[in-house]
Protein backbone atom coordinates (compact mmCIF):
# COMPACT_ATOMS: atom_id res chain seq x y z
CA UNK A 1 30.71 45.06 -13.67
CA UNK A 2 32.58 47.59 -11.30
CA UNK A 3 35.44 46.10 -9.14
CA UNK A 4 36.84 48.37 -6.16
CA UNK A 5 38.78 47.96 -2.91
CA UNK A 6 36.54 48.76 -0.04
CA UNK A 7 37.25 49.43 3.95
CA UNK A 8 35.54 47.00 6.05
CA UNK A 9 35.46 46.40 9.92
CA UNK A 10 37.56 43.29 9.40
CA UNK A 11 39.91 45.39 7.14
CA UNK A 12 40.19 45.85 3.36
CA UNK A 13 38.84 43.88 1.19
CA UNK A 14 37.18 43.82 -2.72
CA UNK A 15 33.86 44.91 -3.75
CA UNK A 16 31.99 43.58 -7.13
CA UNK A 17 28.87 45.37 -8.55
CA UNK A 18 27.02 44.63 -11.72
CA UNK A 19 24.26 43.06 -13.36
CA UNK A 20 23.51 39.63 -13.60
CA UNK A 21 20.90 39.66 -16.59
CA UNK A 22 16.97 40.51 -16.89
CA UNK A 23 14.57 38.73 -14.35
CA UNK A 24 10.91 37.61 -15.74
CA UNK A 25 9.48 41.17 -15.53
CA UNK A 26 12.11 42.76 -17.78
CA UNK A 27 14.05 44.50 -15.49
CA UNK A 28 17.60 44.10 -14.67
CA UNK A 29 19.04 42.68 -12.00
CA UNK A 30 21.72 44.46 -10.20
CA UNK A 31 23.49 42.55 -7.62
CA UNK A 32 26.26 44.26 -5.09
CA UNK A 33 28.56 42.30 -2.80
CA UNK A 34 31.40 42.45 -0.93
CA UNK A 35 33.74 40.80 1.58
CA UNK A 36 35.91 39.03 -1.24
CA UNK A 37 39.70 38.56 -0.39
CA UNK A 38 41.52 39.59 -3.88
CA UNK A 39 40.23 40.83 -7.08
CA UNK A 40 40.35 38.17 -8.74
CA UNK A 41 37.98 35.94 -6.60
CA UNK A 42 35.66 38.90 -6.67
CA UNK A 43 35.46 38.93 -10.44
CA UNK A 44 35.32 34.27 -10.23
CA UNK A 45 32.02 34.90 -8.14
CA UNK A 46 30.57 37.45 -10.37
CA UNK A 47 31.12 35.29 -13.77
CA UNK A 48 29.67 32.57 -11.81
CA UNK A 49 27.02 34.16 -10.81
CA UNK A 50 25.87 35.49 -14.29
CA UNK A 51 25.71 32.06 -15.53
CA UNK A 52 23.78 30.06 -12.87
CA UNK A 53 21.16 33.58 -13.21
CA UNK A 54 21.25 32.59 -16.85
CA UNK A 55 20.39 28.97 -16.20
CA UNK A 56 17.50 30.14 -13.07
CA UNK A 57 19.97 28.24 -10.90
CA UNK A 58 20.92 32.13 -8.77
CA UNK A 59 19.61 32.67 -5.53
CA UNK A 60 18.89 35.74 -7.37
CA UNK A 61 16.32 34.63 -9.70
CA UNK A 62 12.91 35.71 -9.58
CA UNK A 63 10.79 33.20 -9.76
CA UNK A 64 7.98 33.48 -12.58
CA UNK A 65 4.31 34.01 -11.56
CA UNK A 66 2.41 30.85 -11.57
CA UNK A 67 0.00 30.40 -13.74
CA UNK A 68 -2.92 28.99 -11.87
CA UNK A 69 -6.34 27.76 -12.99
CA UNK A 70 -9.72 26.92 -11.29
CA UNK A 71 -10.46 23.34 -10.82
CA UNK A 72 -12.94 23.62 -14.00
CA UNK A 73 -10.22 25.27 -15.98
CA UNK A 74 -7.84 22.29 -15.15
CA UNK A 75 -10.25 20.11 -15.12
CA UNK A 76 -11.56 20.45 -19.06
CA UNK A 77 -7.70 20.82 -19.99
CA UNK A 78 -7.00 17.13 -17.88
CA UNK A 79 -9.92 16.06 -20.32
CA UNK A 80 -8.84 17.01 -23.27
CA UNK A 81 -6.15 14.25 -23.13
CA UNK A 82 -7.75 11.67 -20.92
CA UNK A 83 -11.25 11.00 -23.22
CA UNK A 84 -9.10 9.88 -25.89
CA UNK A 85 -7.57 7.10 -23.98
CA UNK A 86 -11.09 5.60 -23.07
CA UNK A 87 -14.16 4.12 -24.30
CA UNK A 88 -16.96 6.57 -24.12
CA UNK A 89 -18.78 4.50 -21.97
CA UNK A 90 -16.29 4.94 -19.15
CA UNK A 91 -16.19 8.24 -20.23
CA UNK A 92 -19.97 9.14 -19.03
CA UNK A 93 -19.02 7.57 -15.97
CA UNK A 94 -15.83 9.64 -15.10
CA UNK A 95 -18.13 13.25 -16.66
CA UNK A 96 -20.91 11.98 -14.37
CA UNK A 97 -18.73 12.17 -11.41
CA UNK A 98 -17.10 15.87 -11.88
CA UNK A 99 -20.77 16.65 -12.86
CA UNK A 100 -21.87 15.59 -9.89
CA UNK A 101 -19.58 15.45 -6.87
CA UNK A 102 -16.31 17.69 -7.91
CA UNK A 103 -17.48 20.66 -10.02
CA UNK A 104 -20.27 21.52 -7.65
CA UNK A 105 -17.92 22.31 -4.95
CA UNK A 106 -15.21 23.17 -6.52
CA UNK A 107 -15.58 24.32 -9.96
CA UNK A 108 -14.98 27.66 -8.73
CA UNK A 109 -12.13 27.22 -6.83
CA UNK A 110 -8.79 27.93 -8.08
CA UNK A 111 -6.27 25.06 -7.30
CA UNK A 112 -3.85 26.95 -5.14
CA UNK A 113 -6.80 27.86 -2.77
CA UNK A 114 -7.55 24.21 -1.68
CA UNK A 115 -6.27 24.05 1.71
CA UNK A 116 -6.15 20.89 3.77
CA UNK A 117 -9.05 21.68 5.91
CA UNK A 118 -11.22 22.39 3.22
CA UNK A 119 -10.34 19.25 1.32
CA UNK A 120 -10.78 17.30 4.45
CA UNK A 121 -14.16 18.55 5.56
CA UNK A 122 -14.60 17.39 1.34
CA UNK A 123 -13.36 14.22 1.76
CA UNK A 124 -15.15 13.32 5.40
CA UNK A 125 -18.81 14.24 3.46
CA UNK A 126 -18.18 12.38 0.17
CA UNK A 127 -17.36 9.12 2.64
CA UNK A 128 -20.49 9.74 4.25
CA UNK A 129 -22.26 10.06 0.90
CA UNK A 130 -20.70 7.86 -1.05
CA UNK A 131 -19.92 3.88 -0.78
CA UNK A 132 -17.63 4.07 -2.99
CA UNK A 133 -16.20 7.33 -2.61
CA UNK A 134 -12.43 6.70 -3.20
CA UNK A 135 -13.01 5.92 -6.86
CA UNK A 136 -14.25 9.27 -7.45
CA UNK A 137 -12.42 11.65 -5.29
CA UNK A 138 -9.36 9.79 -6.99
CA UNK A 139 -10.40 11.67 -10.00
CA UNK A 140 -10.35 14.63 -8.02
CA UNK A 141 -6.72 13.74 -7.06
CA UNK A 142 -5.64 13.54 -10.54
CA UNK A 143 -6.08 16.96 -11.18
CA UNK A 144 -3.96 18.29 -8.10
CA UNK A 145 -1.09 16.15 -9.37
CA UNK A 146 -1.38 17.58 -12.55
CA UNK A 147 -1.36 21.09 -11.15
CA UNK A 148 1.96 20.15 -9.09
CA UNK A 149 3.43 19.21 -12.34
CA UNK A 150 2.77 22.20 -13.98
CA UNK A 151 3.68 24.37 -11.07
CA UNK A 152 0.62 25.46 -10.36
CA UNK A 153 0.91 24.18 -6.49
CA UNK A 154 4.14 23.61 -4.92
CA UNK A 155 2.70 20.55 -2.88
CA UNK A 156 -0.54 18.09 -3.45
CA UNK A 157 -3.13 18.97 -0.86
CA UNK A 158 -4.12 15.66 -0.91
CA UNK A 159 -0.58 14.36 0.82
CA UNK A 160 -1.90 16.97 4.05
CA UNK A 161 -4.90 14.68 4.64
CA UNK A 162 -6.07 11.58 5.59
CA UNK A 163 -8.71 9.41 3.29
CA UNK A 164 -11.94 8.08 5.57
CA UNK A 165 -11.92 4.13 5.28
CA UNK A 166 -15.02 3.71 3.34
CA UNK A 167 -18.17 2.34 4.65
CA UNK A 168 -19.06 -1.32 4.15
CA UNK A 169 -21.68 -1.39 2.22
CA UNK A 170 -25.26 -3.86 2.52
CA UNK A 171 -24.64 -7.16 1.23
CA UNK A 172 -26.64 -7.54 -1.69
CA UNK A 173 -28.11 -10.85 -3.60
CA UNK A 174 -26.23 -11.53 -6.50
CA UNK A 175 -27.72 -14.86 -7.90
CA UNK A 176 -30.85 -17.43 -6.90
CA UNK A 177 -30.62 -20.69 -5.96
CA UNK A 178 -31.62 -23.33 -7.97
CA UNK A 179 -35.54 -23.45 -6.63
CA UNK A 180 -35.49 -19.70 -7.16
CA UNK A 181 -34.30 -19.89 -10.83
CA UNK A 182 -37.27 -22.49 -11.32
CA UNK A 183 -39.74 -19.95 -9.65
CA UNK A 184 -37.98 -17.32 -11.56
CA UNK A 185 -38.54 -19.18 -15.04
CA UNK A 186 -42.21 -20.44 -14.30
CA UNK A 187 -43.29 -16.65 -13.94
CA UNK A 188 -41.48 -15.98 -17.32
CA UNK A 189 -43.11 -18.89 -19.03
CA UNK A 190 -46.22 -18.85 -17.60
CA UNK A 191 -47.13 -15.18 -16.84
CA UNK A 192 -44.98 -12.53 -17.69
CA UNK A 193 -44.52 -13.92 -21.63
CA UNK A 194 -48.27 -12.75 -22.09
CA UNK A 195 -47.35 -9.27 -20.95
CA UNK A 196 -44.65 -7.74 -22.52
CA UNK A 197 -42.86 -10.76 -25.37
CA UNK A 198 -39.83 -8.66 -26.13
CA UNK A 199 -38.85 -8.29 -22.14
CA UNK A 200 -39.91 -12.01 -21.83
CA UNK A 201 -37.65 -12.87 -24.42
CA UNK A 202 -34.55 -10.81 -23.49
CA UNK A 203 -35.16 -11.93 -19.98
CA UNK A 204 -35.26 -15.41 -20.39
CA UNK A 205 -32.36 -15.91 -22.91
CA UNK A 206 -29.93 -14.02 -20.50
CA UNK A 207 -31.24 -16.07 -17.69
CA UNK A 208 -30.56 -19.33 -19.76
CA UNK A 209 -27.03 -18.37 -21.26
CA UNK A 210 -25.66 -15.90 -18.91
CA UNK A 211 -24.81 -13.73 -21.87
CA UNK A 212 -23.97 -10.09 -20.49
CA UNK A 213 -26.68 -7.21 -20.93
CA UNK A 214 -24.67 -5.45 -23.65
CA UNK A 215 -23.82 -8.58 -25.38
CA UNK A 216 -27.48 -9.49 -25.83
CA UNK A 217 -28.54 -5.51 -26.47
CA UNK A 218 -26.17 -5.69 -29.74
CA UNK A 219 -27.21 -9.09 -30.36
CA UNK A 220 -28.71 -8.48 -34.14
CA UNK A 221 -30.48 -11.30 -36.32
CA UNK A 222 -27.80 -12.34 -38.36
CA UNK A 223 -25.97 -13.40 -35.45
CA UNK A 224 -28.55 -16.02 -34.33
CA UNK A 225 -28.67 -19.55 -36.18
CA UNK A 226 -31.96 -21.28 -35.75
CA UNK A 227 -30.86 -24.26 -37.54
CA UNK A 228 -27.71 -25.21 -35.90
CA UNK A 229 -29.20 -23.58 -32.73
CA UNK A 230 -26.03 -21.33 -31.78
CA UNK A 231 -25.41 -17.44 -30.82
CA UNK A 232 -22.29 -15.86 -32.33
CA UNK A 233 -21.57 -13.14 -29.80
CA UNK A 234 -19.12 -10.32 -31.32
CA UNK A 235 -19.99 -7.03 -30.37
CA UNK A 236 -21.63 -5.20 -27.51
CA UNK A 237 -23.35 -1.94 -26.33
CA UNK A 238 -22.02 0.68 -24.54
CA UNK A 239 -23.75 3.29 -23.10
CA UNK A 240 -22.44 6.75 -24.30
CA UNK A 241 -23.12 10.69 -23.95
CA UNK A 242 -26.38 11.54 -23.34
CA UNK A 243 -27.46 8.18 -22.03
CA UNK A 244 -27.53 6.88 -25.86
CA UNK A 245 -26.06 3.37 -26.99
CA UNK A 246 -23.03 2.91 -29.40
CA UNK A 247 -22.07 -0.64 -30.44
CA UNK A 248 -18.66 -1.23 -29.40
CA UNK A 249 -16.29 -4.88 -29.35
CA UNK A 250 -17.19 -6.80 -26.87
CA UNK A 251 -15.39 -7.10 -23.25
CA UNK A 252 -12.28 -8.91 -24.32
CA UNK A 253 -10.99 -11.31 -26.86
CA UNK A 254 -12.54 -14.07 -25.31
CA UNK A 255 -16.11 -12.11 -24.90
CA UNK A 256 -16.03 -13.44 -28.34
CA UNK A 257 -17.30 -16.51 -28.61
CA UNK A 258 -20.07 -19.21 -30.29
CA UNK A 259 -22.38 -20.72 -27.38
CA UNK A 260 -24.82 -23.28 -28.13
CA UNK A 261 -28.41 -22.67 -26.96
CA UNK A 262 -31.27 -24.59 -25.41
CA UNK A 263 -33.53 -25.70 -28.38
CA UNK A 264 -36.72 -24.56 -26.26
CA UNK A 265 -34.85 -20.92 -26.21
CA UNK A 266 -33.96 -20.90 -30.05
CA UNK A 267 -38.01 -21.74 -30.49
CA UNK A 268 -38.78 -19.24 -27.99
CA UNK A 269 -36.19 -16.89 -30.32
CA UNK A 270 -37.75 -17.77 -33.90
CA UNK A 271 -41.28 -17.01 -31.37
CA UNK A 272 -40.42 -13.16 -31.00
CA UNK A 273 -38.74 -13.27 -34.52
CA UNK A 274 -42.46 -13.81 -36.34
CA UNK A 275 -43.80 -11.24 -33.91
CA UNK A 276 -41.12 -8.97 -34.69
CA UNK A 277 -41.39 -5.95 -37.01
CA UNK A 278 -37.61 -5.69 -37.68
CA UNK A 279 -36.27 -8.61 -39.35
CA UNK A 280 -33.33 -7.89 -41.79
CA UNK A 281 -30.00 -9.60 -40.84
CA UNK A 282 -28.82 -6.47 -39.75
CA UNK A 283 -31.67 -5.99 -37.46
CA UNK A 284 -31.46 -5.50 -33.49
CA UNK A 285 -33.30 -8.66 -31.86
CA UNK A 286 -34.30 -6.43 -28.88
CA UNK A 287 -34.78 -2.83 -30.14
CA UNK A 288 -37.28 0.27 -29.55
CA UNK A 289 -38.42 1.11 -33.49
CA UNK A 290 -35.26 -0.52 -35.04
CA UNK A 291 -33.03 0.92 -32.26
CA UNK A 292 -31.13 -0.66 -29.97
CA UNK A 293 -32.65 -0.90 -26.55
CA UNK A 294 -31.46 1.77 -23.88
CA UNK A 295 -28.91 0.40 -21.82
CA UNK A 296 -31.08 0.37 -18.23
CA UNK A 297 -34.30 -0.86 -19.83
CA UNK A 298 -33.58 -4.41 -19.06
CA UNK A 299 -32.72 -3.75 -15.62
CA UNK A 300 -36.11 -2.06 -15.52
CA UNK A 301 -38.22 -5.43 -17.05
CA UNK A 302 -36.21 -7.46 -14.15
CA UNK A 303 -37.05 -5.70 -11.63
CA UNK A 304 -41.01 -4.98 -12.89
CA UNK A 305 -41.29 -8.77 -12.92
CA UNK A 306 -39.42 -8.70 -9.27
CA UNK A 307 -42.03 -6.47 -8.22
CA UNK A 308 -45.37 -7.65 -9.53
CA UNK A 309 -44.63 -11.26 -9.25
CA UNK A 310 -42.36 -11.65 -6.37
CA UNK A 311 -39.12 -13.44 -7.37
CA UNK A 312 -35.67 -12.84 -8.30
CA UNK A 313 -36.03 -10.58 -5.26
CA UNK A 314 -33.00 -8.30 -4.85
CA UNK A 315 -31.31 -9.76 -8.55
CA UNK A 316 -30.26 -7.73 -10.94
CA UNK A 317 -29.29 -8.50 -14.57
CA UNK A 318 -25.96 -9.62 -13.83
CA UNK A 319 -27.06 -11.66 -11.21
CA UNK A 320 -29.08 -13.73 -14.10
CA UNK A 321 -25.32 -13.95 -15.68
CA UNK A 322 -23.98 -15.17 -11.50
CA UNK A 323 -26.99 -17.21 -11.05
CA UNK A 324 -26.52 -19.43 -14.89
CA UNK A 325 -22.72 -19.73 -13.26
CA UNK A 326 -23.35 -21.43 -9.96
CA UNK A 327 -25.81 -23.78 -11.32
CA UNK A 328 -23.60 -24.66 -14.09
CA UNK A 329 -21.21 -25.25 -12.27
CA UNK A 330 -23.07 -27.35 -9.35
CA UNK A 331 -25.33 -29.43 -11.87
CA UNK A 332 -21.46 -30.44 -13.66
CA UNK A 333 -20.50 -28.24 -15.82
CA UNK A 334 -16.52 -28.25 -15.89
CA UNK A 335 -14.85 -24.84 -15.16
CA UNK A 336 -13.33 -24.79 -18.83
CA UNK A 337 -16.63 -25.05 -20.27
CA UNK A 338 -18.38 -22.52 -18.36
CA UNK A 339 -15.59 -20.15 -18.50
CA UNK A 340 -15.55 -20.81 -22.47
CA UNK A 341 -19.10 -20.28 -22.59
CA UNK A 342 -19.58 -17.08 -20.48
CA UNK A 343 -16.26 -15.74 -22.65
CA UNK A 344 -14.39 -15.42 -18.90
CA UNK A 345 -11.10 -14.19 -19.99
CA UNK A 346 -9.45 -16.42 -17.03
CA UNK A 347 -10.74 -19.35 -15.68
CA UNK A 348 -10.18 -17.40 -11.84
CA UNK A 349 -13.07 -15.24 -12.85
CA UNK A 350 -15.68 -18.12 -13.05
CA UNK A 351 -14.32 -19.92 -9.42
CA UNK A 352 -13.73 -16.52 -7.91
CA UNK A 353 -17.98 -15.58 -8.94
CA UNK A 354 -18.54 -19.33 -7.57
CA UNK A 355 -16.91 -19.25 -4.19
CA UNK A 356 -18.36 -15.44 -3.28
CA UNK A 357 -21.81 -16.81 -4.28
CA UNK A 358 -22.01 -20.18 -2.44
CA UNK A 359 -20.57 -22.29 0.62
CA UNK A 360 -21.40 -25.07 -1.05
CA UNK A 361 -17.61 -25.56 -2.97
CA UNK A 362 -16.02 -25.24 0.44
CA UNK A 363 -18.17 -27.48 1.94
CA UNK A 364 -17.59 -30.01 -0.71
CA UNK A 365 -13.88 -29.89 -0.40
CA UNK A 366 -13.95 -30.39 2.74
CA UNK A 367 -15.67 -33.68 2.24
CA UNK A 368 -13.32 -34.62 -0.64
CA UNK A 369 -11.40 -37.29 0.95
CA UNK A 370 -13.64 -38.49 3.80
CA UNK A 371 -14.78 -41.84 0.73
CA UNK A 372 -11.09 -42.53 1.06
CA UNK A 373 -10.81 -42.53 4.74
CA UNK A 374 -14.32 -44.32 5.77
């Protein structure tokens, strides 16, 4: 540091040159000011000086280049940590969405080059593409917050733009009526049984229990009891990598559970059991050579029996799980027992599937009173 007395056009005052320290690139920085009224406030500011450079607090700091990836890049360092804090089956969901809806447009990209506009004219095409678009341009949105935080980007592009309201989608079925389900179960009992017994079988147990897909794909022979006529449900299948099955636990603590089965479905059961050619304990009831059952093949038998014999129109397999909750509930089941029985983790979930499926509990409460008042 060099300290001198320089001639100024508002008089004499003290000069201070010297340097501060080394900036990112190696090279010293030299820093020269004057205008200071003694030398001892000249010297104060210097001293000062050199330790907010030290600390990169100096309005002479260089800032360090940023480091900055393409969205792929960021994107397979964001997974590294996030497909360890899920199950893999919602793992092949989130892959299947940067697979295909993110990467394709902007794998290539390097973060700091997503501008509003282009993230925009993004966002206004996945809304017209997607129903539910939010849910995977969210994903999208994790990785610009991650590049913020890592000073990649100074702001999130995402905060320049505004998100389309997404489109309502078509009202779809989601159970039958009772006259349906009998329709439903005639075909199955009458028909489609003499066509394919394994999808006759899965199809009508589901129907008859409301057990979920993945419960009843996991469901091996050592958890049936033909005696006692009961279905210990503790495990499930999830659909993993590649498309292939994993058994997993089942939904939630509750998803555990004991039901009690018709005694014309545990015949029906101990039916496909004698036809079966798997039939150790640890045995898959529904499988494809030992195997369990791809996740989607059941979905496939409901809707070939939809087709070909023209009911459960527009059902899918949870709508066999919806449909075996409205009727319970309307032919007097109590909402304890079916929530016990479908392994609903709070009784909410059972009205809440109720009252979107049917008028009829509003309608009733609105007659609740009218014996009292007549």
């Amino acid at each position: 540091m060099q300290l001198k007395e320089v001639q100024t056009k508002k008089g004499k005052a003290w000069e201070v040159v010297g340097y501060l320290g080394l900036q990112p690139n190696g090279k010293r920085k030299k820093v020269q000011k004057r205008g200071f009224s003694s030398k001892r406030e000249a010297t104060a500011w210097f001293n000062n000086e050199v330790t907010r450079f030290s600390n990169g607090q100096s309005q002479y700091n260089e800032k360090a280049p940023k480091t900055v990836f393409t969205v792929r890049e960021l994107y397979e360092m964001w997974l590294d940590g996030y497909q360890n804090t899920v199950e893999e089956s919602s793992l092949v969901k989130v892959l299947s969405y940067f697979d295909l809806h993110i990467l394709p447009t902007w794998g290539n990209t390097t973060i700091s080059e997503i501008t509003p506009l282009s993230l925009q004219k993004y966002l206004n095409t996945m809304q017209a593409k997607l129903i539910k678009y939010k849910k995977v341009v969210g994903y999208f949105n994790q990785l610009t917050k991650m590049a913020v935080k890592m000073d990649m980007i100074d702001v999130d592009p995402f905060t320049k733009v505004d998100m389309p309201r997404e489109r309502k989608s078509q009202t779809k079925k989601k159970a039958m009526d009772a006259e349906e389900f009998k329709r439903f179960i005639e075909v199955l009992d009458g028909q489609y049984c003499q066509i394919n017994r394994q999808a006759y079988t899965l199809l009508r147990l589901v129907a008859v229990t409301g057990m979920r897909t993945e419960e009843v794909l996991a469901l091996q022979w050592k958890h049936v009891n033909f005696d006692g006529g009961y279905i210990t449900i503790e495990q499930a299948l999830g659909r993993g990598l590649h498309g292939n099955g994993y058994i997993k636990a089942t939904k939630s603590e509750t998803s555990t559970r004991t039901i009690k089965v018709a005694s014309d479905m545990v015949r029906k059961l101990a039916q496909w059991y004698n036809l079966s050619k798997n039939k150790e304990p640890d045995s898959f009831v529904f499988n494809n050579n030992g195997k369990p059952l791809q996740p989607l093949r059941p979905n496939k038998w409901l809707h070939e029996v939809s087709d070909n014999y023209k009911v459960a129109n527009g059902i899918a397999m949870h709508g066999l799980r919806h449909t075996w909750t409205t009727l319970a509930l309307e032919q007097g089941a109590s909402v304890k027992q079916v929530q016990s029985y479908l392994g609903h983790a709070d009784a909410n979930i059972t009205l809440n599937v109720y009252a979107e499926i049917t008028k009829k509990a509003s309608e009733q409460t609105g007659e609740v009173l009218s014996n009292l008042i007549s």
